[in-house]
N, C-alpha and C. Protein backbone atom coordinates (compact mmCIF):
# COMPACT_ATOMS: atom_id res chain seq x y z
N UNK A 1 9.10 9.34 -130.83
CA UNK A 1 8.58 9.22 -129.49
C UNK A 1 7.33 10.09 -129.38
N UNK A 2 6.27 9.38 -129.04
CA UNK A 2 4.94 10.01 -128.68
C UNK A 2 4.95 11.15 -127.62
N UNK A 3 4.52 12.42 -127.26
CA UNK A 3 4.49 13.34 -126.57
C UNK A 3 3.64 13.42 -126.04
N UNK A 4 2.78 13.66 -124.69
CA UNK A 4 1.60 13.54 -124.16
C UNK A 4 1.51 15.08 -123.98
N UNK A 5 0.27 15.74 -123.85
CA UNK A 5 -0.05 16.86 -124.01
C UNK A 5 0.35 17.49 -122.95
N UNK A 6 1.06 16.39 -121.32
CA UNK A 6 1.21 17.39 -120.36
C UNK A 6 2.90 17.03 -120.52
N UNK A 7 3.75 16.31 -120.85
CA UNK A 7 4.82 16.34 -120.78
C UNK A 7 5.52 16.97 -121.70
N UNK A 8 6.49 18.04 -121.47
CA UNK A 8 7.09 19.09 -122.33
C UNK A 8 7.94 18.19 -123.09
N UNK A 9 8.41 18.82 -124.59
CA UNK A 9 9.48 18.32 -124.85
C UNK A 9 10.64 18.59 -124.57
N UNK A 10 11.59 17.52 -125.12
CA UNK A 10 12.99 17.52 -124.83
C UNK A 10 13.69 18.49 -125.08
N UNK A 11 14.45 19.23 -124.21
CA UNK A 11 15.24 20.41 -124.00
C UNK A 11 15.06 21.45 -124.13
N UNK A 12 13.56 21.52 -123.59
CA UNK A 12 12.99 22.63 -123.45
C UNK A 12 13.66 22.88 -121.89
N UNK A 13 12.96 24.33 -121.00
CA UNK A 13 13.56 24.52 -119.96
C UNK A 13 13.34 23.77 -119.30
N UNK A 14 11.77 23.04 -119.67
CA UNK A 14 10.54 22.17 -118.19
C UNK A 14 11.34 21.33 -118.68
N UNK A 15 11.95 20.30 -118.84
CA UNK A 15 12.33 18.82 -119.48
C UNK A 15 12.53 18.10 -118.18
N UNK A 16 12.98 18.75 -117.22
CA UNK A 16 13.39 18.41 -115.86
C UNK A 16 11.88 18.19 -115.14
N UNK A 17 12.38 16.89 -114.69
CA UNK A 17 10.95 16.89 -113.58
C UNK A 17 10.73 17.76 -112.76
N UNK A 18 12.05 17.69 -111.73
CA UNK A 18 11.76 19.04 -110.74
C UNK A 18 11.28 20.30 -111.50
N UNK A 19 11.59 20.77 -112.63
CA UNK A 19 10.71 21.38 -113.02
C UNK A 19 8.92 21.31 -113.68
N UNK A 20 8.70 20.48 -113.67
CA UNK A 20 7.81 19.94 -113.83
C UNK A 20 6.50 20.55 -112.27
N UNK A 21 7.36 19.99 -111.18
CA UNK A 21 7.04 20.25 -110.02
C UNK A 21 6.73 21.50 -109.64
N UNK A 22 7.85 22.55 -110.17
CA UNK A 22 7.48 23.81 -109.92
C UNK A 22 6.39 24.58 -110.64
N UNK A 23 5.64 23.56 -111.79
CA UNK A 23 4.91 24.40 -112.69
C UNK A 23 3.91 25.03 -112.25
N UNK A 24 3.46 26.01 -111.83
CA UNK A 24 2.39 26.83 -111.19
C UNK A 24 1.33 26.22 -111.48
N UNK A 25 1.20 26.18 -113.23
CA UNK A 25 -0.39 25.81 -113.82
C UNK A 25 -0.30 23.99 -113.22
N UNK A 26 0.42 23.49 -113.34
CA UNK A 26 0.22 22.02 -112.58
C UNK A 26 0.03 21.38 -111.71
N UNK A 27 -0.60 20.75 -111.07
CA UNK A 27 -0.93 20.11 -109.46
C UNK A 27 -0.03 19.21 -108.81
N UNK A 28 0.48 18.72 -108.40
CA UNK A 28 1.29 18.05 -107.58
C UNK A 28 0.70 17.11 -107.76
N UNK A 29 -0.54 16.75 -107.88
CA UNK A 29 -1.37 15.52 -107.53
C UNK A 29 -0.95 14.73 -109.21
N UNK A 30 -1.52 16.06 -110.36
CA UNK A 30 -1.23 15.64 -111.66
C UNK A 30 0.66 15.40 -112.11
N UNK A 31 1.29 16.17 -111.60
CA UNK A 31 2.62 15.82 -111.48
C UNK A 31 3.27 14.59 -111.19
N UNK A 32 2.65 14.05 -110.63
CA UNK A 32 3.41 13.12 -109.50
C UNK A 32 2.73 11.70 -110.74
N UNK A 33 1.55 11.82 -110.47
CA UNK A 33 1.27 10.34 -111.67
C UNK A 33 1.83 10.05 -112.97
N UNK A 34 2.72 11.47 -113.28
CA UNK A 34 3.43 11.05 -114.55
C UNK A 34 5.08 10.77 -114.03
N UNK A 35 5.11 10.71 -113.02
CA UNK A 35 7.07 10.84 -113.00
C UNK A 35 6.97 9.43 -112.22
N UNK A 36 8.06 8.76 -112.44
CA UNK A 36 8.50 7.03 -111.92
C UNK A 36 8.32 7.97 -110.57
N UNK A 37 8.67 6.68 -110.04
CA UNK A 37 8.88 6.26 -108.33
C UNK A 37 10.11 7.20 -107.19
N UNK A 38 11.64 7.01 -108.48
CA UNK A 38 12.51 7.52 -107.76
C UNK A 38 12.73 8.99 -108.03
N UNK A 39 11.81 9.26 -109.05
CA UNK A 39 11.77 10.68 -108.89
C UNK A 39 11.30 11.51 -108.06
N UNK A 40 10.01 11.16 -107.59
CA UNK A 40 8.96 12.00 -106.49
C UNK A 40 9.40 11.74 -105.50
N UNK A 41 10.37 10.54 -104.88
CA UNK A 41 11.68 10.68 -103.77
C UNK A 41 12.35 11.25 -103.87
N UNK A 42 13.07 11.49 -104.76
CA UNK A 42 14.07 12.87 -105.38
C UNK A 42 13.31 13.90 -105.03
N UNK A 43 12.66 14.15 -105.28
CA UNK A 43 11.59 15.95 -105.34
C UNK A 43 11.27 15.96 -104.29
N UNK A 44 10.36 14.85 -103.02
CA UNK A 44 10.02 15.14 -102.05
C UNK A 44 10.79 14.95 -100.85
N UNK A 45 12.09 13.90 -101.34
CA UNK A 45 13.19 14.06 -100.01
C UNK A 45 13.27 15.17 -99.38
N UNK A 46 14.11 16.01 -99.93
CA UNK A 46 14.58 17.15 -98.93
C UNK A 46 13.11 17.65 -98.32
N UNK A 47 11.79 18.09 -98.48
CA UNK A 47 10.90 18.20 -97.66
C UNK A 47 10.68 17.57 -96.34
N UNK A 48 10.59 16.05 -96.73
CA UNK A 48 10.67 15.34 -95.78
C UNK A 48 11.77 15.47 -94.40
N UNK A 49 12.86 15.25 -95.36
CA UNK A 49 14.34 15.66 -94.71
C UNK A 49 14.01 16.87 -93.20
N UNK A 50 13.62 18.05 -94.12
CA UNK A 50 13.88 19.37 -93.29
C UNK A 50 12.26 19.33 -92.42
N UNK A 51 11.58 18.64 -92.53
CA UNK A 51 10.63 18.47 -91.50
C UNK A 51 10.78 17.97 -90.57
N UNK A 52 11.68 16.78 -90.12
CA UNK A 52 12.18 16.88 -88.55
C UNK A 52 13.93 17.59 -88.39
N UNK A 53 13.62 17.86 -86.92
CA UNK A 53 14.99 18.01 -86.92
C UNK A 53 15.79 17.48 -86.57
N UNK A 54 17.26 17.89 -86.98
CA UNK A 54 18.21 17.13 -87.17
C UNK A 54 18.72 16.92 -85.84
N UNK A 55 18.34 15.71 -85.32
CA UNK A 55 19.11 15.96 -83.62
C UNK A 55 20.28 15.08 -83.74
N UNK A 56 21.10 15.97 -83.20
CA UNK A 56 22.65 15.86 -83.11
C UNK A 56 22.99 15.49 -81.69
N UNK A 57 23.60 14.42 -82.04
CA UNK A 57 23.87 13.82 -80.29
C UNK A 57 25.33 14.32 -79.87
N UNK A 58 25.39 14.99 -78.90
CA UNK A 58 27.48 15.38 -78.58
C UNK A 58 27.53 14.64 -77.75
N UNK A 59 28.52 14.18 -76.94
CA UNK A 59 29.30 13.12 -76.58
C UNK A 59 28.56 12.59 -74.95
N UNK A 60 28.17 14.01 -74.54
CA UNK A 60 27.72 13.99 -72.83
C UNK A 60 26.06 13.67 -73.20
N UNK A 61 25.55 14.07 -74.02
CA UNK A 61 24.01 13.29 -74.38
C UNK A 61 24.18 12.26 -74.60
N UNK A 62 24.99 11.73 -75.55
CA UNK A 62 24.57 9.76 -76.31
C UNK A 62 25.53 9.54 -74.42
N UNK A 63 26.36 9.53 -73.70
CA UNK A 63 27.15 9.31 -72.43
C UNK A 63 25.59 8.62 -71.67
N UNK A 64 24.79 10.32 -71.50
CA UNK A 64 23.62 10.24 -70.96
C UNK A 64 22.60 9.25 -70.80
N UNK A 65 22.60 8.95 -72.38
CA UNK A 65 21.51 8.54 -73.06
C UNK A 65 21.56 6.62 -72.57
N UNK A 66 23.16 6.54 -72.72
CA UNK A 66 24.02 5.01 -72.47
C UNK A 66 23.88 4.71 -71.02
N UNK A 67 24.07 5.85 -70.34
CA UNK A 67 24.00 5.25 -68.89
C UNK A 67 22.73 5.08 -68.48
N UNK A 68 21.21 6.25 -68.59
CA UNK A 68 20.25 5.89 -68.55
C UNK A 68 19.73 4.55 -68.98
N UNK A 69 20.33 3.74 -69.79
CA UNK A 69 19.71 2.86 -70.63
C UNK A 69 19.89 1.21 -70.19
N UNK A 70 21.56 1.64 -69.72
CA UNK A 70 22.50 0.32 -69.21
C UNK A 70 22.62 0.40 -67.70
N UNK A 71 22.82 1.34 -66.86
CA UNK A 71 22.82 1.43 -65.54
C UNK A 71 21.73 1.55 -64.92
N UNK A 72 20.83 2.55 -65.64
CA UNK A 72 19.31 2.69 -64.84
C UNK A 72 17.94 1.96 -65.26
N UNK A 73 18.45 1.57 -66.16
CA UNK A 73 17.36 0.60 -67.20
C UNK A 73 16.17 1.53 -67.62
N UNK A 74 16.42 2.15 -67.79
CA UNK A 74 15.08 2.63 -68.50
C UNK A 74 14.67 2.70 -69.76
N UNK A 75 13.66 2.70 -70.17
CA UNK A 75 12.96 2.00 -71.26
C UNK A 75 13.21 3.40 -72.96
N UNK A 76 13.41 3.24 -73.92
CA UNK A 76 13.87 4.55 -74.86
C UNK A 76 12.65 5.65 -74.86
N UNK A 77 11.28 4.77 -74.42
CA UNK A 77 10.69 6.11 -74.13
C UNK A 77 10.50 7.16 -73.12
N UNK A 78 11.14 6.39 -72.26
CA UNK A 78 11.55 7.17 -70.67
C UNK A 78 12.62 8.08 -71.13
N UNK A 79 13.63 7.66 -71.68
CA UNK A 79 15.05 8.57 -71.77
C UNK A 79 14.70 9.59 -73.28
N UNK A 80 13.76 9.16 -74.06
CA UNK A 80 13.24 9.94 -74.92
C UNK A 80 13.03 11.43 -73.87
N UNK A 81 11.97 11.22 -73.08
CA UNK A 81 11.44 12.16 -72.73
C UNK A 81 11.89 13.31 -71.46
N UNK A 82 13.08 12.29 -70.78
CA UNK A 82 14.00 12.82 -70.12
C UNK A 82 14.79 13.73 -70.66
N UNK A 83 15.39 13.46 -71.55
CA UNK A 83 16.39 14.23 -72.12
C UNK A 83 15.70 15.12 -73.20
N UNK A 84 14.68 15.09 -73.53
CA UNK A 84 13.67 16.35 -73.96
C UNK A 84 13.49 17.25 -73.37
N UNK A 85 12.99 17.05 -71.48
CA UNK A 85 12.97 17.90 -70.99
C UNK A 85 14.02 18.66 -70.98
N UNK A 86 15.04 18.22 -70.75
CA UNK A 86 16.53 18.24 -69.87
C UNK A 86 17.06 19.95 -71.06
N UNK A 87 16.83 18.83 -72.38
CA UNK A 87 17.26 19.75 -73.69
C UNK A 87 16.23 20.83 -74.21
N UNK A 88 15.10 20.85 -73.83
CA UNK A 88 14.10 21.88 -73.99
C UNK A 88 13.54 21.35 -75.31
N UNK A 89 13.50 20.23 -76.05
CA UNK A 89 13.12 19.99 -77.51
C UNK A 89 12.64 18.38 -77.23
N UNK A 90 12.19 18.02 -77.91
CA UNK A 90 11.42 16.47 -78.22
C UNK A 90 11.92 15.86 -78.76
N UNK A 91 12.44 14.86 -78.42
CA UNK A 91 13.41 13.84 -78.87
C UNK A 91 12.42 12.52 -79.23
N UNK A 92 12.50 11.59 -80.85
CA UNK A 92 11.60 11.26 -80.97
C UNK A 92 12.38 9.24 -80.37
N UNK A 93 11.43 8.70 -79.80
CA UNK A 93 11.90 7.39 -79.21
C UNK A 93 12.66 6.53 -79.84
N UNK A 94 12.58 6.68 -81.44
CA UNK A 94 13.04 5.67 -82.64
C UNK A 94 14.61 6.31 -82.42
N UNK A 95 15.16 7.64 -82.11
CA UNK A 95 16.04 8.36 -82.03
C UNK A 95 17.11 8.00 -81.20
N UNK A 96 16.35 7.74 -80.17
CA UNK A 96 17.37 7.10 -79.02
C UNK A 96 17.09 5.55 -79.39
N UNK A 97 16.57 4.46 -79.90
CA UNK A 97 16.52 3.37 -80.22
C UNK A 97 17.90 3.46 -81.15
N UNK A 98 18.07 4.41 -82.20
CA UNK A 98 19.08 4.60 -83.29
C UNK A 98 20.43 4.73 -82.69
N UNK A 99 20.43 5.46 -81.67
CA UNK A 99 21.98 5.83 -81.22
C UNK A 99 22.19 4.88 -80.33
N UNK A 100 21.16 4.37 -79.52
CA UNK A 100 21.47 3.20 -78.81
C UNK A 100 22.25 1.58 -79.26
N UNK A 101 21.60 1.65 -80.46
CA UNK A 101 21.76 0.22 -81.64
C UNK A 101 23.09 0.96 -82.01
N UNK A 102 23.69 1.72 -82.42
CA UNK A 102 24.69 2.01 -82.93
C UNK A 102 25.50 2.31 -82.00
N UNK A 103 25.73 2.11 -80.62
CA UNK A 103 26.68 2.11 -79.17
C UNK A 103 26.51 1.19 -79.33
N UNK A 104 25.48 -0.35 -79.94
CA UNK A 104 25.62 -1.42 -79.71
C UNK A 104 25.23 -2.24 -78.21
N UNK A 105 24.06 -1.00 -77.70
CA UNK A 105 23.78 -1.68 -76.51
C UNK A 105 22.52 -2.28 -76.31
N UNK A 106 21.52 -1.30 -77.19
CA UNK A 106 20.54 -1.56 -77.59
C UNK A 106 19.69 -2.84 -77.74
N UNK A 107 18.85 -3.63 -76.20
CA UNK A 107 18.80 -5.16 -76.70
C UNK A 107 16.81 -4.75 -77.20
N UNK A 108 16.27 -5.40 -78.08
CA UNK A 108 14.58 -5.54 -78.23
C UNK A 108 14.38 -6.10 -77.53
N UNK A 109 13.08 -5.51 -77.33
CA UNK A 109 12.24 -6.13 -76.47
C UNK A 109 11.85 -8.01 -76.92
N UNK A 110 11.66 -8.53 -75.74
CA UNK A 110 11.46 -9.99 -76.86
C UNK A 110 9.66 -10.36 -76.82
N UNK A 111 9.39 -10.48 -77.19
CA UNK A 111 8.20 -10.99 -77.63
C UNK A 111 7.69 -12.31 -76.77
N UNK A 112 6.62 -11.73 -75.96
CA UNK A 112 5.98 -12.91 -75.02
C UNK A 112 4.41 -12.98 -75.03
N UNK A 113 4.19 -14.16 -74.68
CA UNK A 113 2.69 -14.48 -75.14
C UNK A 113 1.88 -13.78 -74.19
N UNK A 114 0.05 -13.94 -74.35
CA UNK A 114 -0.39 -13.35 -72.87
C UNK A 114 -0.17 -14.05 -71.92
N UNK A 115 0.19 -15.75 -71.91
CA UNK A 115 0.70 -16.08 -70.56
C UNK A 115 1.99 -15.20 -70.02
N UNK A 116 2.94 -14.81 -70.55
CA UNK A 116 3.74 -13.93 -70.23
C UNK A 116 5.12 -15.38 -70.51
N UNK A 117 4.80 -16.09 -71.36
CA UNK A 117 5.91 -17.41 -71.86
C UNK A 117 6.37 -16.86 -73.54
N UNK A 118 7.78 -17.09 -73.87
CA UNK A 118 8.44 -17.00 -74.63
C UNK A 118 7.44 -17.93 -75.76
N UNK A 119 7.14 -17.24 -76.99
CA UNK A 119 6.15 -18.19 -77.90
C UNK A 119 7.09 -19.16 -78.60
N UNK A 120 6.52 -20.63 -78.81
CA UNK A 120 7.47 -21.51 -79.62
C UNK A 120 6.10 -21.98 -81.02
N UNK A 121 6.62 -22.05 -81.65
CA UNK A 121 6.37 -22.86 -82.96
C UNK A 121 5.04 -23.57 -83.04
N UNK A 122 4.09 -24.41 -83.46
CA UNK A 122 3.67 -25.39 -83.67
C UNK A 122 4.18 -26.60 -83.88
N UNK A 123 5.60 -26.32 -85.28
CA UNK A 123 6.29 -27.08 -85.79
C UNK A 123 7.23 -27.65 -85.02
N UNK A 124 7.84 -27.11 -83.59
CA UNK A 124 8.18 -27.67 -82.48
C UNK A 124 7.54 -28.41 -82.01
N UNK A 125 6.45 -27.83 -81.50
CA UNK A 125 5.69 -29.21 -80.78
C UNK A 125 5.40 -30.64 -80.94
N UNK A 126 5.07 -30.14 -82.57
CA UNK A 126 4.98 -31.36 -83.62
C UNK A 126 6.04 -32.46 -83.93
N UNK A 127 7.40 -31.79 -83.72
CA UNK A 127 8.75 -32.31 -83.31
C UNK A 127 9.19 -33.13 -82.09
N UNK A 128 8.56 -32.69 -81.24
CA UNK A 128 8.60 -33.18 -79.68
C UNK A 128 7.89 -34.26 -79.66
N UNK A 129 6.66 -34.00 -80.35
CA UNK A 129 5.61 -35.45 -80.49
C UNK A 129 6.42 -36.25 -81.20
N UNK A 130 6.75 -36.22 -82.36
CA UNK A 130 7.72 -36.90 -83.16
C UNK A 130 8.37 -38.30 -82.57
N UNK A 131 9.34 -37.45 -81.81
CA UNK A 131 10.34 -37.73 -80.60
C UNK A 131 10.00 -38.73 -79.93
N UNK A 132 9.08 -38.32 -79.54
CA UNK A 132 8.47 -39.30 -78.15
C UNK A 132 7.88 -40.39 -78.78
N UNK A 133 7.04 -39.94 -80.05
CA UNK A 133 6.27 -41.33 -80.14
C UNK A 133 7.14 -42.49 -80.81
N UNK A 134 8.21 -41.78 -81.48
CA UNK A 134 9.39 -42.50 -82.39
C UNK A 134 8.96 -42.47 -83.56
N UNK A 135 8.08 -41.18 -83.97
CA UNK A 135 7.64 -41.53 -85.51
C UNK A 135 8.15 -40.71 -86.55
N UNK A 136 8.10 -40.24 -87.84
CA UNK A 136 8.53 -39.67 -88.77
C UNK A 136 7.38 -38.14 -89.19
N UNK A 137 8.64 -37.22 -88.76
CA UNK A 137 7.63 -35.98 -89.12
C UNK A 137 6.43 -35.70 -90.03
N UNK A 138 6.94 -36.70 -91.19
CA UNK A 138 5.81 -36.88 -92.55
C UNK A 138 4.26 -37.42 -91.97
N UNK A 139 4.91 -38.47 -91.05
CA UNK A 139 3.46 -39.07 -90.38
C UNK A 139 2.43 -38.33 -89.21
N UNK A 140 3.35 -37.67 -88.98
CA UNK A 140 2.69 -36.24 -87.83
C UNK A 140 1.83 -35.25 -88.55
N UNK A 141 2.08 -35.04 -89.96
CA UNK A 141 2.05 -33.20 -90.71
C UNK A 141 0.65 -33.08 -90.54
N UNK A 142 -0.45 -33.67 -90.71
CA UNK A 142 -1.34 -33.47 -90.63
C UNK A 142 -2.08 -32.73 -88.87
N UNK A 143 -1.07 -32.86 -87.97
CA UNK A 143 -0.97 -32.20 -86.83
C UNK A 143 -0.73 -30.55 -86.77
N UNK A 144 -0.07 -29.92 -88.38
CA UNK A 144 -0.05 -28.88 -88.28
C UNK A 144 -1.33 -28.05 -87.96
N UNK A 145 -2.92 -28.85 -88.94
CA UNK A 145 -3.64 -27.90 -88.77
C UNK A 145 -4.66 -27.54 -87.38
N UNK A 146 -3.87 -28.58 -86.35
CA UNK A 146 -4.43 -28.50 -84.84
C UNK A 146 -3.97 -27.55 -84.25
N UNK A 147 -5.25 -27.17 -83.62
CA UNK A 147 -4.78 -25.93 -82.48
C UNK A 147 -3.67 -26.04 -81.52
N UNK A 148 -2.59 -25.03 -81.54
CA UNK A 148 -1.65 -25.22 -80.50
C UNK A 148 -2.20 -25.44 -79.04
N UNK A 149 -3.31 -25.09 -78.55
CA UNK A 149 -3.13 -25.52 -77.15
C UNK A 149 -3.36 -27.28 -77.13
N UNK A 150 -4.04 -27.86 -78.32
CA UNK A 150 -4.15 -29.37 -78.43
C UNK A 150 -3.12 -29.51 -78.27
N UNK A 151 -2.24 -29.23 -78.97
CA UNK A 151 -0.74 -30.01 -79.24
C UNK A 151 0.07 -29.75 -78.00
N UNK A 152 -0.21 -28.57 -77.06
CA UNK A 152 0.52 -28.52 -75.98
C UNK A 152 -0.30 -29.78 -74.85
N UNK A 153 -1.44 -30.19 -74.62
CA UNK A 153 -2.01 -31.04 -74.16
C UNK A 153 -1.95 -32.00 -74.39
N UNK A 154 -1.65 -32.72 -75.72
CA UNK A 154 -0.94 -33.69 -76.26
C UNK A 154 0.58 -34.30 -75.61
N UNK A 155 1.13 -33.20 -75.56
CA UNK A 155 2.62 -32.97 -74.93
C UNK A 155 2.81 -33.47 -73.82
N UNK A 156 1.83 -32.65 -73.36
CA UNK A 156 2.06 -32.81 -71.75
C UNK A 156 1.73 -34.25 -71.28
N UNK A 157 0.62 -35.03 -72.02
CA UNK A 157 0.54 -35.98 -71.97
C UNK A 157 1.23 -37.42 -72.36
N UNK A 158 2.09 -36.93 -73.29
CA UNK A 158 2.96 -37.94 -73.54
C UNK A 158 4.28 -37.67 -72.67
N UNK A 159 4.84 -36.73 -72.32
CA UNK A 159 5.88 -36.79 -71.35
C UNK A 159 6.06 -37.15 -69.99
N UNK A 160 4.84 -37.32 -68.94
CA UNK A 160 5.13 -38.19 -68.63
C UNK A 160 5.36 -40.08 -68.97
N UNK A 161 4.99 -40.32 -69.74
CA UNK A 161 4.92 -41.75 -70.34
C UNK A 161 6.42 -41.56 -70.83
N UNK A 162 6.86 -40.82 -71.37
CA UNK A 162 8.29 -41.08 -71.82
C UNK A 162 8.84 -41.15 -70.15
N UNK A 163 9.00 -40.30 -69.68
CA UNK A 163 9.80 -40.62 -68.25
C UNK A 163 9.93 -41.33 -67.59
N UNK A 164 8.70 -42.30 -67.99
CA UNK A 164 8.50 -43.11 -67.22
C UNK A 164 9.22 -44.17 -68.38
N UNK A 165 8.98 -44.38 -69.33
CA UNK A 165 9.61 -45.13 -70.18
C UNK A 165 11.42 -45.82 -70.12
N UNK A 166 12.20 -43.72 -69.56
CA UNK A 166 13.71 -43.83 -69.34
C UNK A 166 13.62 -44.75 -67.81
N UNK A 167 12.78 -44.37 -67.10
CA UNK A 167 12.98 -45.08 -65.78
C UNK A 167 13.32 -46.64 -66.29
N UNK A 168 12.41 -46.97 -66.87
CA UNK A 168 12.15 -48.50 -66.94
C UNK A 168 13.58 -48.96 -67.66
N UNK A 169 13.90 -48.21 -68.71
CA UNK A 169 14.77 -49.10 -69.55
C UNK A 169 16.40 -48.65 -68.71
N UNK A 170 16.63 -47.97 -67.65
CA UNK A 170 17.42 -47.45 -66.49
C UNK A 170 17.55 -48.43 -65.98
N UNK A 171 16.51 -49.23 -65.25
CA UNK A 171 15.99 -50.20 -63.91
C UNK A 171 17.17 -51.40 -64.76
């Protein structure tokens, strides 16, 4: 096995990466490009780790945290910052998102357009046309590369003609 001039050999004391890490004469920067992936997670976890702190929820905070959330509705960065004050420390928003999801009450936010409408597909629309005209999705596809507000104008335009269509075959 080839030896590179910065990696010690085998069973020496350095053989260990973490030792490697501690080597005074070595850089972190030069360290790190010789060790895999799950090592410099190994070495730099616990840093990471002990840089925030560990907030510990007891029973009358996550209580707190649940009723603020479900009774008063307020949003995790509101009760973030409530109960920061309350506790004298900074509670980070992802924190109460975490204990919230794990009470299982926790709903996301849903995702709405700037009209302020639930967004649907293209490939819906394209479906709906489908529908109406009585044709085969294959014969539509070329509709994918149209702008959705076409295809919503499209829509709108063929539904009344279908309605009017059920009327007739009703009569």
């Amino acid at each position: 096995m080839l030896q590179s001039r910065h990696t010690p050999h085998l069973g020496s004391e350095t053989d260990s990466p973490i030792n490697w890490a501690k080597s005074e004469t070595d850089s972190p920067i030069n360290w790190a490009k010789r060790l895999p992936h799950a090592t410099i997670c190994m070495i730099a976890a616990p840093r990471i780790r002990n840089s925030y702190k560990n907030m510990k929820y007891n029973q009358e905070i996550t209580e707190l945290a649940r009723q603020m959330y479900v009774d008063q509705k307020m949003d995790p960065k509101t009760i973030a910052t409530t109960l920061g004050a309350q506790l004298g420390e900074e509670i980070p928003e992802r924190s109460i998102i975490s204990k919230l999801s794990a009470l299982g009450v926790y709903k996301r936010k849903e995702y709405v357009t700037k009209q302020g409408r639930t967004p649907i597909r293209k490939s819906k629309y394209i479906e709906k046309i489908a529908q109406i005209l009585g044709k085969d999705l294959e014969f539509l596809e070329s509709l994918e590369k149209v702008n959705k507000n076409v295809l919503i104008m499209i829509l709108d335009a063929l539904e009344p003609k279908l309605s009017r269509l059920d009327e007739q075959t009703v009569s």
